[in-house]
Protein backbone atom coordinates (compact mmCIF):
# COMPACT_ATOMS: atom_id res chain seq x y z
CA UNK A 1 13.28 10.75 -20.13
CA UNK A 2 9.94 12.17 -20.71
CA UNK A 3 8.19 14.87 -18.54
CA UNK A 4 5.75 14.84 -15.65
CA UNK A 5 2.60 13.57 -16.63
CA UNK A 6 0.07 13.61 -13.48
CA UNK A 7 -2.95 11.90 -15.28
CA UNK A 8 -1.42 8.78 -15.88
CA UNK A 9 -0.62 8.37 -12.43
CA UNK A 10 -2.76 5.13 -11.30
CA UNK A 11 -2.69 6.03 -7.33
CA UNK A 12 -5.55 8.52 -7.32
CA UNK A 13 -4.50 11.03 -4.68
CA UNK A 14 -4.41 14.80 -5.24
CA UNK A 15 -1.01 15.71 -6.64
CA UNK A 16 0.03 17.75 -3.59
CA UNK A 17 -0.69 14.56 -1.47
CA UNK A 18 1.47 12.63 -3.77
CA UNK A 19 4.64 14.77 -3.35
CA UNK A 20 4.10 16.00 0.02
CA UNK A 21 7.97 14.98 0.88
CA UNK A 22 9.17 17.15 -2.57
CA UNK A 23 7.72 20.27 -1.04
CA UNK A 24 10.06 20.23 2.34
CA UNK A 25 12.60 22.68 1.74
CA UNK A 26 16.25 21.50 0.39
CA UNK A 27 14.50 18.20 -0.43
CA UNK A 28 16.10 18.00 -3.83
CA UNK A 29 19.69 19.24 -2.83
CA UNK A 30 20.14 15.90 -1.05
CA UNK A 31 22.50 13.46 -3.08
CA UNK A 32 21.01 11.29 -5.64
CA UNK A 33 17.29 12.67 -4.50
CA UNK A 34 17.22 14.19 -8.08
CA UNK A 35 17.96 11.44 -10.03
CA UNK A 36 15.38 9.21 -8.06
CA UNK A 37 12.57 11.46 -8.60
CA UNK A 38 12.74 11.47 -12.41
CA UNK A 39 13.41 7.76 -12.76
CA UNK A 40 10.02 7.52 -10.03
CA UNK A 41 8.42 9.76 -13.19
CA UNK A 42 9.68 7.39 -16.28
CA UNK A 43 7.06 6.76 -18.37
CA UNK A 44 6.77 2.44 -18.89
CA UNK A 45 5.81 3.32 -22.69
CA UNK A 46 8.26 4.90 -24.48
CA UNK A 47 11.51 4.07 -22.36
CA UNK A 48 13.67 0.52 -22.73
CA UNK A 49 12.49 -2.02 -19.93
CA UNK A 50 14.68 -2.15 -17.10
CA UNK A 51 17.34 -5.10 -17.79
CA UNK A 52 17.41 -4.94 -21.34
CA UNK A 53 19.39 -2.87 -23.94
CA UNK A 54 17.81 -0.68 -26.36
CA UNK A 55 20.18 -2.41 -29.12
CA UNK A 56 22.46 -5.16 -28.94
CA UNK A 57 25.54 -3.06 -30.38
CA UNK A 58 24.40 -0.85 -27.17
CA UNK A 59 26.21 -1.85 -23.83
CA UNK A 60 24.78 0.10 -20.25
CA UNK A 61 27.02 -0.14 -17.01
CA UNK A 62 27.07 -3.01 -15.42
CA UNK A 63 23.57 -4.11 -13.84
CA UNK A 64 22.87 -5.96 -10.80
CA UNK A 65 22.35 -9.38 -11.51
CA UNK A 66 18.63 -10.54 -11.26
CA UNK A 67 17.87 -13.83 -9.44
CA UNK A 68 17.14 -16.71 -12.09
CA UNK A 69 14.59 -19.42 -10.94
CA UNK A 70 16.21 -22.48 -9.28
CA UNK A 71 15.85 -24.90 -12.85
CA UNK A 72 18.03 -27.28 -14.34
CA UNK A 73 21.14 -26.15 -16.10
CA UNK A 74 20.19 -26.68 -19.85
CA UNK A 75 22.85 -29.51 -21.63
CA UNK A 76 25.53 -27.88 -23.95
CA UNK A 77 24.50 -27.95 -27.45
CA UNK A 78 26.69 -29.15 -30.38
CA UNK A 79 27.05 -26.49 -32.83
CA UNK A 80 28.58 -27.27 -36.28
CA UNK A 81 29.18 -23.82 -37.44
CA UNK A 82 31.24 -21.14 -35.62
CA UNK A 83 30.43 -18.24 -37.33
CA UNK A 84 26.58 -18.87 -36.85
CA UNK A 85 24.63 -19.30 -33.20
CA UNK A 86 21.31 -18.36 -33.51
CA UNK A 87 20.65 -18.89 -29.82
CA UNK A 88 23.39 -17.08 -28.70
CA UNK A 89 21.99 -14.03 -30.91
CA UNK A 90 18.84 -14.33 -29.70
CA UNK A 91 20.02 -13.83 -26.12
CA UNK A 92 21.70 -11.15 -27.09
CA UNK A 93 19.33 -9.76 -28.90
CA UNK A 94 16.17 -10.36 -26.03
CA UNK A 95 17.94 -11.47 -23.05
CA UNK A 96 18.01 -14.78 -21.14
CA UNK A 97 14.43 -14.86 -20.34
CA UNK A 98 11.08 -12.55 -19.81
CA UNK A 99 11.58 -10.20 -16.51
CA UNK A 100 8.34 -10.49 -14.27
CA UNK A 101 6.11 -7.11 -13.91
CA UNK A 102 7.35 -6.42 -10.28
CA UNK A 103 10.92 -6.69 -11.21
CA UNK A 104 10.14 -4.10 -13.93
CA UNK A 105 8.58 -1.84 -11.70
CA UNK A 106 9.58 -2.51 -8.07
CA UNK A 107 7.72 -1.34 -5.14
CA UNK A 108 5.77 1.28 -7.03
CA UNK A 109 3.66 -1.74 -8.71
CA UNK A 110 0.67 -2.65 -6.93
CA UNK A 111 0.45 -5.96 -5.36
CA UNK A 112 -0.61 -8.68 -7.90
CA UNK A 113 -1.36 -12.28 -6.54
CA UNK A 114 1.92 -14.84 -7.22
CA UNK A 115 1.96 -16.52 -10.38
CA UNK A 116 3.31 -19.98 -10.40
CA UNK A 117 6.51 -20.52 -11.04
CA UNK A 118 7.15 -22.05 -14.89
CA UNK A 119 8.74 -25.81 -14.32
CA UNK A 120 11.71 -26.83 -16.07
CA UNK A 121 11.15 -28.72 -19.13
CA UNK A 122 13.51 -31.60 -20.10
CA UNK A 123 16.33 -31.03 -22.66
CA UNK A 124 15.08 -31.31 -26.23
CA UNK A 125 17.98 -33.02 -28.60
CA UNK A 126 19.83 -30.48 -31.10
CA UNK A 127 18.48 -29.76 -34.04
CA UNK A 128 20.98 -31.00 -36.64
CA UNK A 129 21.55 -28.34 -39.76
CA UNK A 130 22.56 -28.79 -43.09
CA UNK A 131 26.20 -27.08 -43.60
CA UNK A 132 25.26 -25.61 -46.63
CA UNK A 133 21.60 -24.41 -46.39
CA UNK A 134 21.15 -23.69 -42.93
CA UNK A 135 18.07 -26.11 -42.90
CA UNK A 136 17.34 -30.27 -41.65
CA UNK A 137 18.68 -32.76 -43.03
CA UNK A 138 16.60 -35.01 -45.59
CA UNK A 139 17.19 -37.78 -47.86
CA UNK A 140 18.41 -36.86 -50.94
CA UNK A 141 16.04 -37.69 -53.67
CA UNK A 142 18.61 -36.31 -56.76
CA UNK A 143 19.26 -39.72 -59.20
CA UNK A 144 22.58 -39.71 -60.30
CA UNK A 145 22.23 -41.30 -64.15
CA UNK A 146 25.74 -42.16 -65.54
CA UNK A 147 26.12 -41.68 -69.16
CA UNK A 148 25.90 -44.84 -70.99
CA UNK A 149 28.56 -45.55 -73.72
CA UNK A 150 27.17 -45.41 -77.37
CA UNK A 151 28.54 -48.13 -79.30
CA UNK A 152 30.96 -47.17 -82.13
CA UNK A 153 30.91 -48.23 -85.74
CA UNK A 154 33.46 -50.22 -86.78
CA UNK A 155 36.13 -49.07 -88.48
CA UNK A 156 36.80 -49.40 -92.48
CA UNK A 157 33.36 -48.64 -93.66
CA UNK A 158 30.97 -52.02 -95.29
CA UNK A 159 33.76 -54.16 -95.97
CA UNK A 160 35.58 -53.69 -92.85
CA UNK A 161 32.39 -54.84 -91.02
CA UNK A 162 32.05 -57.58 -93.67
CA UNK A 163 35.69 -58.99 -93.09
CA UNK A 164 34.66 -58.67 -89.12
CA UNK A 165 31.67 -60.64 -89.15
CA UNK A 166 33.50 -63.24 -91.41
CA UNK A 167 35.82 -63.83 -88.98
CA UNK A 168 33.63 -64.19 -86.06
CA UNK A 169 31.70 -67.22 -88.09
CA UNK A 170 35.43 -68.50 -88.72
CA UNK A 171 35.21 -69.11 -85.11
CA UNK A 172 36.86 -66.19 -83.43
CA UNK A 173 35.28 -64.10 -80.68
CA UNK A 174 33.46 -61.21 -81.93
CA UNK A 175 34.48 -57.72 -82.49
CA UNK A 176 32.26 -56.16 -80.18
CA UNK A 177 31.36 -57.38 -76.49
CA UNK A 178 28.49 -54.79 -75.68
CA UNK A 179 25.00 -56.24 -75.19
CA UNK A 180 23.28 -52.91 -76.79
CA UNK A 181 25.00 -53.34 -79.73
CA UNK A 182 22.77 -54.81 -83.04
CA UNK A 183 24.08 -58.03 -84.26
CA UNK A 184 25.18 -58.56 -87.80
CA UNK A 185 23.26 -61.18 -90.49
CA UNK A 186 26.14 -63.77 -89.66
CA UNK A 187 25.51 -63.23 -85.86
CA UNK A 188 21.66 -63.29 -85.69
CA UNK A 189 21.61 -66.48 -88.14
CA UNK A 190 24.22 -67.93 -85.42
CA UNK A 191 21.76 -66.84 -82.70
CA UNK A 192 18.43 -68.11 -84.37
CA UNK A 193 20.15 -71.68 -85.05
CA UNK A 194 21.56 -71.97 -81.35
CA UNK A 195 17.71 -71.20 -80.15
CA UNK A 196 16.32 -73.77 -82.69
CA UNK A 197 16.16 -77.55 -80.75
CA UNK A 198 18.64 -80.43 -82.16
CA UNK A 199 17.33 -83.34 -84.15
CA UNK A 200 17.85 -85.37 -80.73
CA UNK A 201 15.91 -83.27 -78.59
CA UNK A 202 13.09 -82.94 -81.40
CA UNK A 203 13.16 -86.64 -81.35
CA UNK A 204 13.93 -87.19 -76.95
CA UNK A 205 10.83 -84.52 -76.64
CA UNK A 206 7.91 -86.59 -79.42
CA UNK A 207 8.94 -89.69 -78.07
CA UNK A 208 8.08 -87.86 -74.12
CA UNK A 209 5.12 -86.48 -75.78
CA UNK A 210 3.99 -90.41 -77.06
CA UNK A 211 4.74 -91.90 -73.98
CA UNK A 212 2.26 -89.55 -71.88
CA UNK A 213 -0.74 -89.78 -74.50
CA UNK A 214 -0.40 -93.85 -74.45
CA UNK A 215 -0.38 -93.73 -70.43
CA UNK A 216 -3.73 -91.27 -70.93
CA UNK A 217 -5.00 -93.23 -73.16
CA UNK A 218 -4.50 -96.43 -71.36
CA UNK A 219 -5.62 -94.61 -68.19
CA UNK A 220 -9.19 -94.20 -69.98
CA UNK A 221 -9.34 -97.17 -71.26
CA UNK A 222 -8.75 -99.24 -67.50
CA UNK A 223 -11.56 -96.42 -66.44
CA UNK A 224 -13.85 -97.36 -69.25
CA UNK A 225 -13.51 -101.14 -68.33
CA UNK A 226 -13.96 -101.28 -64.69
CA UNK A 227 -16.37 -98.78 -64.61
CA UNK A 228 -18.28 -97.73 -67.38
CA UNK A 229 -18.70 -101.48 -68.68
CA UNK A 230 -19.96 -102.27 -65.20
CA UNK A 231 -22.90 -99.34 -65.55
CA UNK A 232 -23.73 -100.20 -69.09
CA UNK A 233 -24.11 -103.94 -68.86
CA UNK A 234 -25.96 -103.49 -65.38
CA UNK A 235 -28.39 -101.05 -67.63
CA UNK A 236 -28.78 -103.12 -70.71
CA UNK A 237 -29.22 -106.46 -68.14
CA UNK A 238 -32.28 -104.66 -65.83
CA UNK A 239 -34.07 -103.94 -69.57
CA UNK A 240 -33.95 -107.84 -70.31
CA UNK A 241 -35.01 -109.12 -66.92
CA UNK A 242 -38.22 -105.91 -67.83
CA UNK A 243 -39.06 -107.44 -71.12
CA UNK A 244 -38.75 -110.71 -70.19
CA UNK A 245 -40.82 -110.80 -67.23
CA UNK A 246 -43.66 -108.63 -69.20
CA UNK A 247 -43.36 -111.35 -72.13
CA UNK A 248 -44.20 -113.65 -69.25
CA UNK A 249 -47.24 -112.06 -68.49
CA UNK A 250 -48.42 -112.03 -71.77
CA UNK A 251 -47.83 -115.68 -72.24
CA UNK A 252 -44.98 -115.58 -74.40
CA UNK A 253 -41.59 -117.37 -73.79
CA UNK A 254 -42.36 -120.98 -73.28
CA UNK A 255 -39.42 -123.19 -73.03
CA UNK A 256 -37.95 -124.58 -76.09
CA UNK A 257 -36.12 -123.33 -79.03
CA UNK A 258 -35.07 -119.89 -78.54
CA UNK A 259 -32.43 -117.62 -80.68
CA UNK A 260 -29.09 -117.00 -79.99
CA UNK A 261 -29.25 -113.70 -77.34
CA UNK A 262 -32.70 -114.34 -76.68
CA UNK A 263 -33.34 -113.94 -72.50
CA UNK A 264 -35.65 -117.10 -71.54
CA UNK A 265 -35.00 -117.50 -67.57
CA UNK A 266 -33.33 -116.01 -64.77
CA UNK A 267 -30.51 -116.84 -62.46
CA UNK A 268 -31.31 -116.18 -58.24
CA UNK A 269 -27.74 -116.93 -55.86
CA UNK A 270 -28.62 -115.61 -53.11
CA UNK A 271 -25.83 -115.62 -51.05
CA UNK A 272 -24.20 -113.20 -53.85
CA UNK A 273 -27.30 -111.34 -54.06
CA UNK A 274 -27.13 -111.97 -57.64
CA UNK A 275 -30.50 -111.48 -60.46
CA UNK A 276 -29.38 -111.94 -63.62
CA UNK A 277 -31.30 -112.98 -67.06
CA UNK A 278 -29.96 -116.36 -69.53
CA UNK A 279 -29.52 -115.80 -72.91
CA UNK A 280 -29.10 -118.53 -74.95
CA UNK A 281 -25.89 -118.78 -76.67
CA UNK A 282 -22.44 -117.61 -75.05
CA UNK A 283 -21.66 -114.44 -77.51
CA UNK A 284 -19.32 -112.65 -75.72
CA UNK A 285 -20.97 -109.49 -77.71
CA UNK A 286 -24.56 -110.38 -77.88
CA UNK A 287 -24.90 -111.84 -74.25
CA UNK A 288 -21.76 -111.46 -72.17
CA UNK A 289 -20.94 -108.45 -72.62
CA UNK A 290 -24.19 -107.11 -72.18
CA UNK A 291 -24.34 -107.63 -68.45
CA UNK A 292 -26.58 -111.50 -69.39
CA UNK A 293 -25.48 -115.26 -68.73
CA UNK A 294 -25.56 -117.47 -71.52
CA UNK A 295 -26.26 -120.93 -72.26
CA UNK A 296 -23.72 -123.52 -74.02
CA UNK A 297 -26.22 -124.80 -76.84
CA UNK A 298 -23.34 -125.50 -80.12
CA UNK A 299 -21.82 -128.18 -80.96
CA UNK A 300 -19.88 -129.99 -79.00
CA UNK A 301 -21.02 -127.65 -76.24
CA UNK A 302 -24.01 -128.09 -76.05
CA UNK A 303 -25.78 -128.51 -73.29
CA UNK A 304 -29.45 -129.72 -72.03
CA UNK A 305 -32.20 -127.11 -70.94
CA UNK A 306 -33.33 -127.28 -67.38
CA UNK A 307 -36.48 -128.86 -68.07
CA UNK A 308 -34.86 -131.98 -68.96
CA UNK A 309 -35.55 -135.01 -67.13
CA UNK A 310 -31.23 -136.01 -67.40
CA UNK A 311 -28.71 -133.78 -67.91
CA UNK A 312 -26.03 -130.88 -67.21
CA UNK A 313 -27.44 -127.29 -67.65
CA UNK A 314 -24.51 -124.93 -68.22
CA UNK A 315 -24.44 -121.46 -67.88
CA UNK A 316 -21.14 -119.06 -68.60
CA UNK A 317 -20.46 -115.26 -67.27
CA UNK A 318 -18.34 -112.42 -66.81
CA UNK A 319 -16.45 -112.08 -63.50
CA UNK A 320 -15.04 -109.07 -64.08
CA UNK A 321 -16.13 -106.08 -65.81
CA UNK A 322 -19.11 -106.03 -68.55
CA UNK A 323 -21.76 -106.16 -64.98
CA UNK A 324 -19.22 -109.54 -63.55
CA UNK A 325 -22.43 -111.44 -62.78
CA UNK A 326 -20.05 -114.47 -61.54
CA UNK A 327 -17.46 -112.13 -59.79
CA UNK A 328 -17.92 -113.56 -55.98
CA UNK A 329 -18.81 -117.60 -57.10
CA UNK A 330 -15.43 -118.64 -55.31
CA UNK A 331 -17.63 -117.19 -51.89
CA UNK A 332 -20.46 -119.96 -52.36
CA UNK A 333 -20.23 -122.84 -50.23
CA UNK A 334 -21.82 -126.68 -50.25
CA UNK A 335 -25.53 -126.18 -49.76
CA UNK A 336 -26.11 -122.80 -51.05
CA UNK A 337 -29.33 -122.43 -53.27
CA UNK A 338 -28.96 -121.45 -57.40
CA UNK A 339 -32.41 -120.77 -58.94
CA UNK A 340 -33.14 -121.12 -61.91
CA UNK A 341 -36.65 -119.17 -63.22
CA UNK A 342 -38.48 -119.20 -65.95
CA UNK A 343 -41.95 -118.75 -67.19
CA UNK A 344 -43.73 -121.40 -65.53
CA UNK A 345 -41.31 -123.17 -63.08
CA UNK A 346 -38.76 -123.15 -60.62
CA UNK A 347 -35.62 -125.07 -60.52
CA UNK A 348 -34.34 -125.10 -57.05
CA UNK A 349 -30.49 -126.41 -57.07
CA UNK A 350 -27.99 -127.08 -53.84
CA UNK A 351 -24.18 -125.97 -54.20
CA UNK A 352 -21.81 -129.43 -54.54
CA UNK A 353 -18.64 -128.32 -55.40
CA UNK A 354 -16.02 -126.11 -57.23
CA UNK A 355 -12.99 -126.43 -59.09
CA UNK A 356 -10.88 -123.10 -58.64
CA UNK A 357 -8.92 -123.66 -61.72
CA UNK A 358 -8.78 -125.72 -64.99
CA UNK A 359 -7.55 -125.27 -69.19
CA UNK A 360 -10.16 -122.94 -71.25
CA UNK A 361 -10.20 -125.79 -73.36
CA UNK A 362 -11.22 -128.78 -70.84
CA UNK A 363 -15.14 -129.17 -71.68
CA UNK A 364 -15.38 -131.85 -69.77
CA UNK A 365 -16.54 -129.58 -66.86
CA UNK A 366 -20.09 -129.26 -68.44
CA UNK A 367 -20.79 -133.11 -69.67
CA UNK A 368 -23.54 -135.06 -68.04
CA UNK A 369 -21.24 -136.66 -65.29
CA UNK A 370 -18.58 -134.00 -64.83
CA UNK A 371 -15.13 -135.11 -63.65
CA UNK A 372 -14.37 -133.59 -60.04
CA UNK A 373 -17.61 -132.69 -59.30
CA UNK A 374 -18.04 -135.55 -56.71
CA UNK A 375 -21.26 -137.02 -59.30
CA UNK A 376 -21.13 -140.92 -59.49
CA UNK A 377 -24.15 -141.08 -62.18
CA UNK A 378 -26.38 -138.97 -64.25
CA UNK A 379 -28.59 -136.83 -62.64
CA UNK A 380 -30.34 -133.06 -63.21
CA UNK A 381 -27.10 -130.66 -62.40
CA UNK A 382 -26.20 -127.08 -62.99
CA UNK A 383 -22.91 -126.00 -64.14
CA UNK A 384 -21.01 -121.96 -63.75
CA UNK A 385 -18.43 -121.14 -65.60
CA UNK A 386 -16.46 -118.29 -65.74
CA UNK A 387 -12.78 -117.03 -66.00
CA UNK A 388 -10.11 -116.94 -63.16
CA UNK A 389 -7.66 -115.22 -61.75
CA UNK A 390 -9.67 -112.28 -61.61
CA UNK A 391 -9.03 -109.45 -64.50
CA UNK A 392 -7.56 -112.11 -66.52
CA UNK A 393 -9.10 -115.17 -68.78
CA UNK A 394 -5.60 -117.69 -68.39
CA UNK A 395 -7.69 -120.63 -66.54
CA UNK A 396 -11.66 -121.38 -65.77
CA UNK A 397 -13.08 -121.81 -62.78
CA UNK A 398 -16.36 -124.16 -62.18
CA UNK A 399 -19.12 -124.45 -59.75
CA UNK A 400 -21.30 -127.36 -59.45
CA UNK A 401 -24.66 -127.89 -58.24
CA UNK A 402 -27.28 -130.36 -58.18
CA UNK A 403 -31.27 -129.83 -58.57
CA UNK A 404 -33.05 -130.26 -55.19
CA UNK A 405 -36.73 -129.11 -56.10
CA UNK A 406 -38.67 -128.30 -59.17
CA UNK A 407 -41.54 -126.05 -58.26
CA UNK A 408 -44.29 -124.62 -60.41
CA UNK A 409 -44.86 -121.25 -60.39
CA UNK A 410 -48.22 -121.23 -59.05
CA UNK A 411 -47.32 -122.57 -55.58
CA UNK A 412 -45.31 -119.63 -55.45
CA UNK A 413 -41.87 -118.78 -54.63
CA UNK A 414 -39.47 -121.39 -52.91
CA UNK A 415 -38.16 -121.13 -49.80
CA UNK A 416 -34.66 -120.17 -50.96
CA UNK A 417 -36.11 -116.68 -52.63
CA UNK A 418 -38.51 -116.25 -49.53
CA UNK A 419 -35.83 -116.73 -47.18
């Protein structure tokens, strides 16, 4: 208890005014009247706070119990240690909760406006502690490694090890089962002629390997002939209709004798949409396959040029591949118009007839009167020729046509290119 200190008294009356009851007479000899007035003089500094205990080994009489706010009773919280609560030393140590200034000082503190009332907060969960640390749980991170077993030398020195390895060539099973462990000469010979492929397999995997680069090559060699051919001979054929029309207009090219791949007319269907140049001769290398339709002028081949007053003019061509001139023939019908051009004339002919298959070797086809061609007598015809089923040259197939109009070339086109 400290003494009477006057100046810190925050009421501001004289000091006589304050204790005008302390000055009646036999005011202190009533009971408990001492005791009041010196707790009424405590100074709020220096002495403990009303409620609490100055240390928690330090007990006081029993207090009257202060009113608690109306919250939720808080849920019971596991504990896993007994000899450790740090929330029940804490209230110990500070008390349940934080007494309000007017229960500190009672009536004798001045009126202060209410403060709300704290609301109850929800029930956190329980912190769970490590037993032996005192701290959260975590993850332990620590790797346990396990010591690996070193492998042991064999026993009996060089010629123990010798005798060993021996023995596992023999055919038994070897001394040591552990993957670490080096291999001997015997076993790594053993190893590297297990890894190394049989004669078989050697043999099973060039004959795979032969197999694939015949199918690649054959692959590039179907490519090349239905569709490079095709480009080339369509290339090399529009640079021999060029020259030979510009040889026309220089005068050159008359009909007559002409050598064997040498353009001298050219061949209008049409229906087939079809420009091609004759060559004389039928070389497949020379004329066929260079995209041109050639003329049967050997021996017993020969034929008659269109000029001629009598006769068959025959004409042979590719129908597939190499620019397959004669590919669609089969589509032509009685009546359609084949042209024949050359320098100075037009040779107008009318579609007669066909014969979808026949022998290479029946030559009868292109005589004067061919057989099957529905001719009675000789007359000015045109024969085709070419080979059948398609993409194969087993059997012939022939198209027959008879001449209709021979027309200079100064009256212009006929009707059948107009058209």
């Amino acid at each position: 208890m400290t003494a009477l200190r006057p100046e810190r008294d925050s009421s501001g009356l004289p000091y006589d005014e304050q204790h005008a009851s302390y000055g009646e007479p036999g005011a202190f000899e009533a009971p408990g009247a001492y005791e009041a007035a010196v707790d009424h003089l405590s100074d709020p500094l220096t002495d403990p706070l009303p409620g609490q205990h100055p240390s928690p080994w330090f007990r006081s009489g029993p207090a009257e119990p202060e009113p608690q706010p109306e919250t939720q009773p808080e849920p019971e919280r596991p504990l896993e240690q007994e000899w450790y609560d740090p929330e029940g030393y804490a209230r110990d140590w500070y008390g349940t909760r934080e007494p309000t200034y007017e229960e500190l000082y009672g009536a004798y503190a001045p009126q202060q406006a209410q403060q709300p009332q704290p609301q109850p907060q929800e029930p956190q969960a329980p912190a769970v502690y490590d037993n032996e640390t005192v701290g959260l749980r975590t993850a332990d991170t620590r790797r346990i490694v396990e010591p690996q077993p070193q492998p042991q030398p064999e026993p009996g020195g060089r010629a123990a090890r010798r005798k060993a390895a021996k023995k596992g060539a023999s055919g038994a099973p070897p001394a040591s089962t552990d993957p670490a462990a080096p291999l001997s000469r015997v076993e790594a010979r053993r190893a590297e002629r297990a890894r190394r492929p049989s004669a078989g397999a050697v043999v099973s995997r060039g004959i795979g390997e032969l197999f694939i680069t015949v199918g690649v090559l054959m692959l590039l060699f179907v490519t090349y002939q239905l569709w490079w051919t095709n480009i080339r001979a369509h290339q090399q054929a529009d640079g021999a209709a060029n020259d030979l029309q510009e040889e026309w207009a220089k005068g050159k090219g008359k009909p007559g004798a002409f050598e064997p791949g040498q353009g001298f007319a050219l061949l209008h269907i049409p229906r087939l949409d079809v420009v091609v140049p004759i060559a004389e001769g039928i070389d497949k290398s020379k004329v066929l396959d260079r995209g041109m339709v050639g003329h049967y002028n050997e021996g017993g081949t020969k034929t008659p040029m269109p000029d001629a007053k009598q006769g068959n003019f025959a004409v042979a061509g590719h129908r597939n591949t190499h620019g397959e001139p004669f590919r669609y023939i089969n589509r032509l019908e009685p009546g359609d118009p084949i042209v024949v051009e050359t320098q100075d004339t037009y040779y107008v002919y009318k579609m007669a007839s066909i014969l979808p298959q026949t022998q290479p070797n029946n030559t009868s086809v292109i005589g004067p009167i061919p057989p099957g061609s529905g001719f009675t007598k000789a007359g000015r015809y045109i024969t085709l020729t070419t080979c059948t089923p398609e993409f194969t040259s087993k059997y012939r197939m022939i198209v027959w046509g008879k001449m209709v109009e021979e027309r200079p070339r100064g009256k212009g086109k006929p009707s059948a290119l107009v058209n």
